[in-house]
Protein backbone atom coordinates (compact mmCIF):
# COMPACT_ATOMS: atom_id res chain seq x y z
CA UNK A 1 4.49 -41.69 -1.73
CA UNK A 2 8.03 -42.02 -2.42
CA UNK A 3 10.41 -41.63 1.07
CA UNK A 4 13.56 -41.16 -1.09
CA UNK A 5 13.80 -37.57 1.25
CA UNK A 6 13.57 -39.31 4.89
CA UNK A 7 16.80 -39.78 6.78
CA UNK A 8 18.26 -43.04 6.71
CA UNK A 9 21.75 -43.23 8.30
CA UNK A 10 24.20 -46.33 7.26
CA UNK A 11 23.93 -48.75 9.87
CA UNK A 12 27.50 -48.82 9.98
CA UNK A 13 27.26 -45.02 10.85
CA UNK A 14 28.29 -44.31 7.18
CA UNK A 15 27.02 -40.90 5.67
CA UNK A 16 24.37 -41.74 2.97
CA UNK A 17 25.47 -40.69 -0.44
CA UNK A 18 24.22 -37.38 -1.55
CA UNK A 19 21.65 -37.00 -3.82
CA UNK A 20 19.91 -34.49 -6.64
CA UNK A 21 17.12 -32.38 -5.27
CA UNK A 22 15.56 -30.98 -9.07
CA UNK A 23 13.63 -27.65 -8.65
CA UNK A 24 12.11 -26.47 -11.56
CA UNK A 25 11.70 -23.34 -13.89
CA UNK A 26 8.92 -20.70 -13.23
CA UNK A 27 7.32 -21.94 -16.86
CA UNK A 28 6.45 -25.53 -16.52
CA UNK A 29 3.77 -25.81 -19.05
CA UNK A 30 4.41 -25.96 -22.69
CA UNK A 31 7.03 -28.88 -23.56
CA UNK A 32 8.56 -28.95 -19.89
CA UNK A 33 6.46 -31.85 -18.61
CA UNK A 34 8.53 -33.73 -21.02
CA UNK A 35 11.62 -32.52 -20.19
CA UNK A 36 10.76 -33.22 -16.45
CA UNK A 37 10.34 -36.85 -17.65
CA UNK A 38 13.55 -36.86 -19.72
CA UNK A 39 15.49 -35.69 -16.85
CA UNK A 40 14.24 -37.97 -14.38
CA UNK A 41 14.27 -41.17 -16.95
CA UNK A 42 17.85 -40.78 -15.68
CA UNK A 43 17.17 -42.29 -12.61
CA UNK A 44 19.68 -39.69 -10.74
CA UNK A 45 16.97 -37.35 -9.08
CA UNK A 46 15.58 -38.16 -5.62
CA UNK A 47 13.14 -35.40 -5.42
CA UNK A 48 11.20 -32.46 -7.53
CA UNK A 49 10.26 -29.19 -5.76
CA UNK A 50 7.62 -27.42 -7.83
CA UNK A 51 7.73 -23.74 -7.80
CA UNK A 52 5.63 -21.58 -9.42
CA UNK A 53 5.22 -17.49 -8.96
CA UNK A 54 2.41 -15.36 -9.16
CA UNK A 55 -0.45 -17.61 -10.43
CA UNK A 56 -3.33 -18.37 -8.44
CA UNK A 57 -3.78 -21.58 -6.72
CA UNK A 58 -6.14 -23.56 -9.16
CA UNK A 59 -3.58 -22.47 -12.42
CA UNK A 60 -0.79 -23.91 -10.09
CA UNK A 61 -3.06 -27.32 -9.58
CA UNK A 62 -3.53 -27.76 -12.88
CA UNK A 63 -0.01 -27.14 -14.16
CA UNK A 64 1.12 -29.41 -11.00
CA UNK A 65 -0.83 -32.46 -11.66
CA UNK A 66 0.67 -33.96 -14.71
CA UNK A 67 4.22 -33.04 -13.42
CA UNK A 68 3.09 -35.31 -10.01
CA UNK A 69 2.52 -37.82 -12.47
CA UNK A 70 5.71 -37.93 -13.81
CA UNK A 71 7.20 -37.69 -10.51
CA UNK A 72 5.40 -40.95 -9.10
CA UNK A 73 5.98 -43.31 -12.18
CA UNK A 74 9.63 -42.60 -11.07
CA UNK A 75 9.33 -43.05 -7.55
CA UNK A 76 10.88 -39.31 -7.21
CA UNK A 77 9.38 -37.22 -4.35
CA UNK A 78 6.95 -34.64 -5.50
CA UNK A 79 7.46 -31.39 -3.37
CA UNK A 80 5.55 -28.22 -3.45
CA UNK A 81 7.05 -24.60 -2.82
CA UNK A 82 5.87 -22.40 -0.67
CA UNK A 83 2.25 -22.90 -0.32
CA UNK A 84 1.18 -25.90 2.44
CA UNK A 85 -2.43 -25.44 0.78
CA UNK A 86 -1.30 -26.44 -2.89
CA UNK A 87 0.46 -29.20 -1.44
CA UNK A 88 -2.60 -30.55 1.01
CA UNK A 89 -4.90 -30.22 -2.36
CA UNK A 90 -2.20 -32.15 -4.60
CA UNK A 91 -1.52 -34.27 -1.41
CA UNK A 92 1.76 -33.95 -2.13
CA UNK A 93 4.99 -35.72 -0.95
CA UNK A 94 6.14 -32.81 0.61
CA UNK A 95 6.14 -29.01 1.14
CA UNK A 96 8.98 -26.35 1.03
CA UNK A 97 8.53 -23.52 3.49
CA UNK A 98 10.49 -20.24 3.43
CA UNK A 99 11.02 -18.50 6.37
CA UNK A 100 7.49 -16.12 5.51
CA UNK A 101 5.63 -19.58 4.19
CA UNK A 102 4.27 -20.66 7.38
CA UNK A 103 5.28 -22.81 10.54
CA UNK A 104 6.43 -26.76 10.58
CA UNK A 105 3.98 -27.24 13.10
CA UNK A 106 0.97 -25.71 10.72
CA UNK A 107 2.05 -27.78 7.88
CA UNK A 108 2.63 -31.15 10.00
CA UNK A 109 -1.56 -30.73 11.53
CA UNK A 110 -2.78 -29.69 8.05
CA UNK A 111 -0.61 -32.38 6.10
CA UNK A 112 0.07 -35.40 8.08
CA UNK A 113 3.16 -36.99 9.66
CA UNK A 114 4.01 -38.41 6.80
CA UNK A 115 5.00 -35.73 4.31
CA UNK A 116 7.94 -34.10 4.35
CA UNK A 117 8.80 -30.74 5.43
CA UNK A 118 11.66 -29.07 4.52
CA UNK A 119 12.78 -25.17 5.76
CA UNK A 120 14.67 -22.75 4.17
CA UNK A 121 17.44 -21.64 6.74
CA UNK A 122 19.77 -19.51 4.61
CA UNK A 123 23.06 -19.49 5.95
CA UNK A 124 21.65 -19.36 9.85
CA UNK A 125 22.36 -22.21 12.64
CA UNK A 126 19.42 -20.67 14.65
CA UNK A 127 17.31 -21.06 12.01
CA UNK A 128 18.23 -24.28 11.14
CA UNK A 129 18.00 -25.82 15.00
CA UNK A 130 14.57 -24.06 15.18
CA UNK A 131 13.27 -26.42 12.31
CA UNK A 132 14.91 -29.34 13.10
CA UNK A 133 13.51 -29.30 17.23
CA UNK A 134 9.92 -28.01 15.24
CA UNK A 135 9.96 -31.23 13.37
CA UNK A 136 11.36 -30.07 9.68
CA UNK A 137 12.27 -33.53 7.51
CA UNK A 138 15.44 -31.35 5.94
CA UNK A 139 16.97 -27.95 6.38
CA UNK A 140 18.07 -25.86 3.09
CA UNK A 141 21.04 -24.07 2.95
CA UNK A 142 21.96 -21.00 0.41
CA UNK A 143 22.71 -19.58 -1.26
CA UNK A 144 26.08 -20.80 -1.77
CA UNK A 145 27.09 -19.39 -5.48
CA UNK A 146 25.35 -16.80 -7.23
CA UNK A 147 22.71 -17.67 -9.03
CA UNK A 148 20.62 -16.39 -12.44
CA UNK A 149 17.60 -18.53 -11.38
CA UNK A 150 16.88 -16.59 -7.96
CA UNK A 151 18.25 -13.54 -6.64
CA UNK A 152 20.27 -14.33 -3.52
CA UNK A 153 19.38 -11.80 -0.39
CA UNK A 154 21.67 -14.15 1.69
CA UNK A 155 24.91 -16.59 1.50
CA UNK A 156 25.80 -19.59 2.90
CA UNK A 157 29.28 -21.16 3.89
CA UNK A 158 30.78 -24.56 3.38
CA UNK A 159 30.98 -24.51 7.43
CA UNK A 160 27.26 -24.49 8.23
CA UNK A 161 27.46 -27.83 6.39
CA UNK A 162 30.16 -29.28 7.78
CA UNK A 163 28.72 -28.17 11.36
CA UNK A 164 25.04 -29.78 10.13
CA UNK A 165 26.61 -32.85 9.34
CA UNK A 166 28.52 -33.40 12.53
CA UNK A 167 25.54 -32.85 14.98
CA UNK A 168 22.21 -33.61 13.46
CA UNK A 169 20.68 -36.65 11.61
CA UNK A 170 18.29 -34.37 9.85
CA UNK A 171 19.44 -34.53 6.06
CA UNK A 172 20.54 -31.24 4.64
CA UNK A 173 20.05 -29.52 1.51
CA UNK A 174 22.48 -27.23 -0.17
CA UNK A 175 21.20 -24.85 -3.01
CA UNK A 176 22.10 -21.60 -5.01
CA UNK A 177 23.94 -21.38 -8.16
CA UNK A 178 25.16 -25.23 -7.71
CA UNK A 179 26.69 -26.68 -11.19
CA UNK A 180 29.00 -29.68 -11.90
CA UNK A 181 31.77 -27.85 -11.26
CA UNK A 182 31.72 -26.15 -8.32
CA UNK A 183 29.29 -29.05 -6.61
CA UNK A 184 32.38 -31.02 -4.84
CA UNK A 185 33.03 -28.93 -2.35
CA UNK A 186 29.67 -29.20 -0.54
CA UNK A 187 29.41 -32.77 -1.20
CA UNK A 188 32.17 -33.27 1.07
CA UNK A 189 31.31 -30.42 3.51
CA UNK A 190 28.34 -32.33 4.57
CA UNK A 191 25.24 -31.93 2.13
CA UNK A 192 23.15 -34.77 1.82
CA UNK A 193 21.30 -33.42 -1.10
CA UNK A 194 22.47 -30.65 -4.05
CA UNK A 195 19.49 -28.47 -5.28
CA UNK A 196 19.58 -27.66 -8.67
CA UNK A 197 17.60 -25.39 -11.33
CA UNK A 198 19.14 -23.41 -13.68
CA UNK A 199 22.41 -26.16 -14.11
CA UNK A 200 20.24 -28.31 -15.50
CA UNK A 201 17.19 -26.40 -17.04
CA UNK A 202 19.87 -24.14 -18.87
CA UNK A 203 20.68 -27.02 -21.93
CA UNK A 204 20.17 -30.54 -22.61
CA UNK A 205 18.46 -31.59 -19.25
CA UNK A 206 19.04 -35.02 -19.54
CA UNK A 207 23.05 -34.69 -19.95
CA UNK A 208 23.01 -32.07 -17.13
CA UNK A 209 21.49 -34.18 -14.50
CA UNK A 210 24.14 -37.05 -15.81
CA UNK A 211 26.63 -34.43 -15.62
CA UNK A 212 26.35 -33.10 -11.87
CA UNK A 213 25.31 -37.18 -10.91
CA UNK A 214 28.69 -37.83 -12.08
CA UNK A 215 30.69 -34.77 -10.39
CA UNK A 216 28.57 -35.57 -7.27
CA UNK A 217 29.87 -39.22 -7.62
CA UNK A 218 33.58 -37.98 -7.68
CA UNK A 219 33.36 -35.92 -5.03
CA UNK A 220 31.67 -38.78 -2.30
């Protein structure tokens, strides 16, 4: 199980660099296990959420289980969207909850203490404190750009991050409509990890992830 997710502060009180967090497309079969391994052969990803829509657990499973694969060759954290059963069956790194997904404390008694639990907190503090006192490994926040991968029913501001940063250890994500160009701005409000979908799935996968590793670098 890869721990590239869990919070490890500098010892000389440093913020860690901040790293890729890869979601991918709704279509993973087809060629996209290969693209998956192209983009992580990079070495610039830390983690892979897997989200799927509207197939039934056992499709999910068995489009999941090669992508894992890829994922722990790698030593990239394997983390599953929404669904804390999927991710107990796949015994997955981790699991993504929304705020209608479940509870942390559900997902820590059926997974373990050692996967990784991340919340969606849109652009909320109170949401955020909830799942860091309920145990939550990361907080999400977004959407910060629009975005053509997922409609965005709330927005985020640089300050949440910047607030995040200056009070908690938890490690925060920052997603929505994220791209090499507009990236810098979070990176130095406070996010310890940039989620990314559409930037990268859009073209050459490979020189997108370089691409946003490199703006991400610039901006630190």
């Amino acid at each position: 199980m890869s721990e590239e997710l869990l919070f490890d502060p500098d010892p000389r009180g440093q913020r860690r660099h901040c790293q890729i967090y890869l979601i991918s497309p709704l279509v993973v079969d087809g060629a996209f296990p290969d693209r998956l391994a192209r983009a992580l052969d990079t070495g610039e990803v830390a983690a892979f959420q897997f989200r799927v829509k509207d197939i039934d657990e056992h499709a999910a499973a068995r489009l999941a289980e090669p992508l894992q694969r890829i994922c722990a060759d790698r030593d990239v954290a394997f983390i599953v969207n929404d669904s804390i059963s999927l991710a107990k069956r796949l015994g997955a790194d981790g699991v993504h909850l929304g705020q209608g997904d479940g509870t942390v404390a559900d997902a820590r008694e059926r997974l373990g203490r050692d996967v990784q639990i991340g919340v969606t907190c849109h652009g909320s503090k109170h949401l955020a404190m909830e799942a860091g006192e309920a145990g939550a490994d990361y907080v999400a926040f977004g959407a910060f750009f629009p975005s053509n991968t997922k409609a965005a029913e709330h927005k985020a501001e640089l300050a949440v991050l910047n607030w995040w940063q200056a009070l908690f250890e938890i490690p925060c994500v920052a997603i929505g409509g994220i791209t090499p160009e507009n990236c810098g701005d979070l990176v130095r409000a406070g996010a310890d990890f940039i989620a990314v979908s559409g930037a990268v799935w859009s073209g050459d996968e490979a020189a997108n992830i370089v691409a946003l590793a490199k703006a991400i670098s610039e901006s630190c």
